[in-house]
N, C-alpha and C. Protein backbone atom coordinates (compact mmCIF):
# COMPACT_ATOMS: atom_id res chain seq x y z
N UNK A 1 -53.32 13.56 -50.84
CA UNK A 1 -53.26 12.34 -50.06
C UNK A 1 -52.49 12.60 -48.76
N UNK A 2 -51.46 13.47 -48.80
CA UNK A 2 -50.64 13.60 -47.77
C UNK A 2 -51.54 14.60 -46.25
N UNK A 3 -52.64 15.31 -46.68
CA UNK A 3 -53.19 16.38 -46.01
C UNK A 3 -53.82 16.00 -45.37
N UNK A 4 -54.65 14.32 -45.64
CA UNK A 4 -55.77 13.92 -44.39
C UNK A 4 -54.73 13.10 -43.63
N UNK A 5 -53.65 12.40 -43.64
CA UNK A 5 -52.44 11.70 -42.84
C UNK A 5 -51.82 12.87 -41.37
N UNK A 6 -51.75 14.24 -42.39
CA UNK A 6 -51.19 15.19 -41.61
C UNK A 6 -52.06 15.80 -40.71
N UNK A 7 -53.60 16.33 -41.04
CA UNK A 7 -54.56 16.60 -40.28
C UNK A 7 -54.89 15.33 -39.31
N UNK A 8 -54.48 14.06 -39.07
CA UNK A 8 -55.01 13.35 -38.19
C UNK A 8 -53.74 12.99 -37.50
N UNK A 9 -52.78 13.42 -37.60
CA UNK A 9 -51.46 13.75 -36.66
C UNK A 9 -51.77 14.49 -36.03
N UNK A 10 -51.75 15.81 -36.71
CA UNK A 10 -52.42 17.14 -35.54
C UNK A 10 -53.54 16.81 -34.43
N UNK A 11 -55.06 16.54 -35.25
CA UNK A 11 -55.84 15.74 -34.29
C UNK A 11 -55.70 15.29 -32.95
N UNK A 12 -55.03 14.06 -33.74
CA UNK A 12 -54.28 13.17 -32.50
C UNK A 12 -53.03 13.85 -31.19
N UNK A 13 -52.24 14.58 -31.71
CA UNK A 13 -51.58 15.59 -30.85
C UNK A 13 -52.31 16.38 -29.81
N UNK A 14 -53.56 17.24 -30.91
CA UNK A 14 -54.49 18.10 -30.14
C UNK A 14 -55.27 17.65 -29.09
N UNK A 15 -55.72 16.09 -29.28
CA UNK A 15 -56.17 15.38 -27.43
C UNK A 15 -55.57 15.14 -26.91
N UNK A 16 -54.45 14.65 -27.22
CA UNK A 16 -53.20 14.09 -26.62
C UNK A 16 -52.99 15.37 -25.06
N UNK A 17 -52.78 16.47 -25.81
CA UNK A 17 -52.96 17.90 -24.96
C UNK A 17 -54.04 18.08 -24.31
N UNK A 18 -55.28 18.00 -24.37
CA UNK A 18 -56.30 18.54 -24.29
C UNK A 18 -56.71 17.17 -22.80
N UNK A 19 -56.96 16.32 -23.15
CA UNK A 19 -57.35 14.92 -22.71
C UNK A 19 -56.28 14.27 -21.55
N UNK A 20 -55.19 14.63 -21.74
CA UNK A 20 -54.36 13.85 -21.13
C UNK A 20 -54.06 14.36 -19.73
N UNK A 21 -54.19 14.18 -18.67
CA UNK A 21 -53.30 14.28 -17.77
C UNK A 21 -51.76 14.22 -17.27
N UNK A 22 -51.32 15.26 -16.86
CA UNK A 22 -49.86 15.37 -16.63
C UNK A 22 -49.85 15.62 -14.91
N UNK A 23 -48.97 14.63 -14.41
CA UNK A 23 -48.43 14.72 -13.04
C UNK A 23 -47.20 15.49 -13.10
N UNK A 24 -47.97 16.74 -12.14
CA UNK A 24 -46.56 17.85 -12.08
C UNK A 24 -45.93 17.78 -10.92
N UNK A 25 -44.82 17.70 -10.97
CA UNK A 25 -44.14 17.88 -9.86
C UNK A 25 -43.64 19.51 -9.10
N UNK A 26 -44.27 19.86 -8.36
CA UNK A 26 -44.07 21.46 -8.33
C UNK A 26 -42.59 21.51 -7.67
N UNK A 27 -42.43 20.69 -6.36
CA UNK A 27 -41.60 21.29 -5.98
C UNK A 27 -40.25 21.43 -6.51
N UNK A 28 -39.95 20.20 -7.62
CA UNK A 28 -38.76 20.59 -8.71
C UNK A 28 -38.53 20.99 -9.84
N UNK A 29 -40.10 21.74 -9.88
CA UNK A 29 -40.40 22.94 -11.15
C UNK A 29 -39.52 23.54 -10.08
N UNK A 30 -40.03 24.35 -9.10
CA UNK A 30 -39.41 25.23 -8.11
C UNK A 30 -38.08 25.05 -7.38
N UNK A 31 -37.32 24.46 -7.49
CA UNK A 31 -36.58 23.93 -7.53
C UNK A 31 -35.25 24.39 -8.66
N UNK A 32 -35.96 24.17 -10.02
CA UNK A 32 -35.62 23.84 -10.78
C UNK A 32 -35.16 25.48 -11.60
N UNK A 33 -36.65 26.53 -11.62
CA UNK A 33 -36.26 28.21 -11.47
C UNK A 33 -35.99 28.57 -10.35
N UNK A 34 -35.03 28.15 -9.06
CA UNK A 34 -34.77 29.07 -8.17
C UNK A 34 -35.09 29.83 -7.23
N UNK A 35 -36.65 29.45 -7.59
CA UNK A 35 -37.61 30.79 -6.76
C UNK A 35 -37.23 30.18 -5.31
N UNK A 36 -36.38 31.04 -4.24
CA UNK A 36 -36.68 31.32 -2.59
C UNK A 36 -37.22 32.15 -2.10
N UNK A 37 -38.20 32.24 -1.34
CA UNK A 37 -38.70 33.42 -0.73
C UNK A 37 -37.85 34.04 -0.15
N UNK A 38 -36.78 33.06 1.12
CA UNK A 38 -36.49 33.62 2.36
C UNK A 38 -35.04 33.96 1.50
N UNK A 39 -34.32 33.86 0.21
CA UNK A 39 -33.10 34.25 0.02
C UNK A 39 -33.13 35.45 -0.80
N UNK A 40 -32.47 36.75 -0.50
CA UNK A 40 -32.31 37.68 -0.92
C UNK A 40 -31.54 37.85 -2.24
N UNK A 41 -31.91 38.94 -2.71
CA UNK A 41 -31.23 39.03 -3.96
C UNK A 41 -29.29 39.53 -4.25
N UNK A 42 -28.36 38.82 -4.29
CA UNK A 42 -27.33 39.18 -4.25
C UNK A 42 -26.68 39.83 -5.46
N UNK A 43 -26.19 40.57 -5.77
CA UNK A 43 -25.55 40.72 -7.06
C UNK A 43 -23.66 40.39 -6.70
N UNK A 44 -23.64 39.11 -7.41
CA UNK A 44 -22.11 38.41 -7.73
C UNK A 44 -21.67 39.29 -7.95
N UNK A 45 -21.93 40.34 -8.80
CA UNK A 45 -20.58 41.13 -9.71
C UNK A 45 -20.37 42.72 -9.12
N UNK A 46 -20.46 42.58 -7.68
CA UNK A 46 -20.97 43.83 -7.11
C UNK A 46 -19.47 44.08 -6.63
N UNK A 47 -18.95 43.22 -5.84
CA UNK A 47 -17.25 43.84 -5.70
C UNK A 47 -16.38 44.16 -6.80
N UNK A 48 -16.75 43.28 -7.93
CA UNK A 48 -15.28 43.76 -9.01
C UNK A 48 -15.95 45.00 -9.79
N UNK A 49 -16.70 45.88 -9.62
CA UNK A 49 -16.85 47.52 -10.74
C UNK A 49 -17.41 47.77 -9.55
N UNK A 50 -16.64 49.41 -9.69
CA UNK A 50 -17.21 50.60 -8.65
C UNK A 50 -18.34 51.00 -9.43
N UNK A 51 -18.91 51.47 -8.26
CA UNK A 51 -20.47 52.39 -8.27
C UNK A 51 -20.22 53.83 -9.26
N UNK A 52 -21.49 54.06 -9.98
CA UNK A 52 -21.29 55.29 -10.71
C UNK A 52 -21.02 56.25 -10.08
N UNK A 53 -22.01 56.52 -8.69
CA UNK A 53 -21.72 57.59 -8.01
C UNK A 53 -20.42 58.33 -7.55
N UNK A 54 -19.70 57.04 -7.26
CA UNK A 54 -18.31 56.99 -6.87
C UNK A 54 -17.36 57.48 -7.82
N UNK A 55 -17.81 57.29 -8.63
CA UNK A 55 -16.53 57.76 -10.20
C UNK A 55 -16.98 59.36 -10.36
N UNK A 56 -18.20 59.21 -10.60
CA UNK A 56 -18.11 61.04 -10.35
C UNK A 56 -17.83 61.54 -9.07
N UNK A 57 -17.81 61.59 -7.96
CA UNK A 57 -17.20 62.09 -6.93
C UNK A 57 -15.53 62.49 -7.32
N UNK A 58 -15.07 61.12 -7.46
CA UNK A 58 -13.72 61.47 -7.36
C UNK A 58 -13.18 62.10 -8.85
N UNK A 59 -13.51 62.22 -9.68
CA UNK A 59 -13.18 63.26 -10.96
C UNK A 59 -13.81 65.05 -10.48
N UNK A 60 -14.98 64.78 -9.85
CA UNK A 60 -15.04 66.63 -9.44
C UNK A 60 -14.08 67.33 -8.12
């Protein structure tokens, strides 16, 4: 009894998806991951640890 209740949940879900229209808003999807073209990639954690290269230099 419980299996045709549950298959017509799904159903109903599956047009719900299929059928429905969704108004997207792009620009605060984009927005929203960050993506800039014109801003470069910075790395924050670039002043506090020295470079590998640098640590072997000064030990040889």
């Amino acid at each position: 009894m419980g299996r045709g209740r549950q298959k017509a949940k799904h159903t109903k879900i599956a047009r719900e998806l299929k059928y429905d229209t969704y108004n997207v808003n792009y620009s605060a999807l984009e927005k929203e991951l960050g993506h800039h073209e014109e801003d470069e990639y910075v790395d924050k954690w670039a002043d506090q640890y020295a470079d590998e290269d640098e640590d072997e230099l000064e030990t040889a």
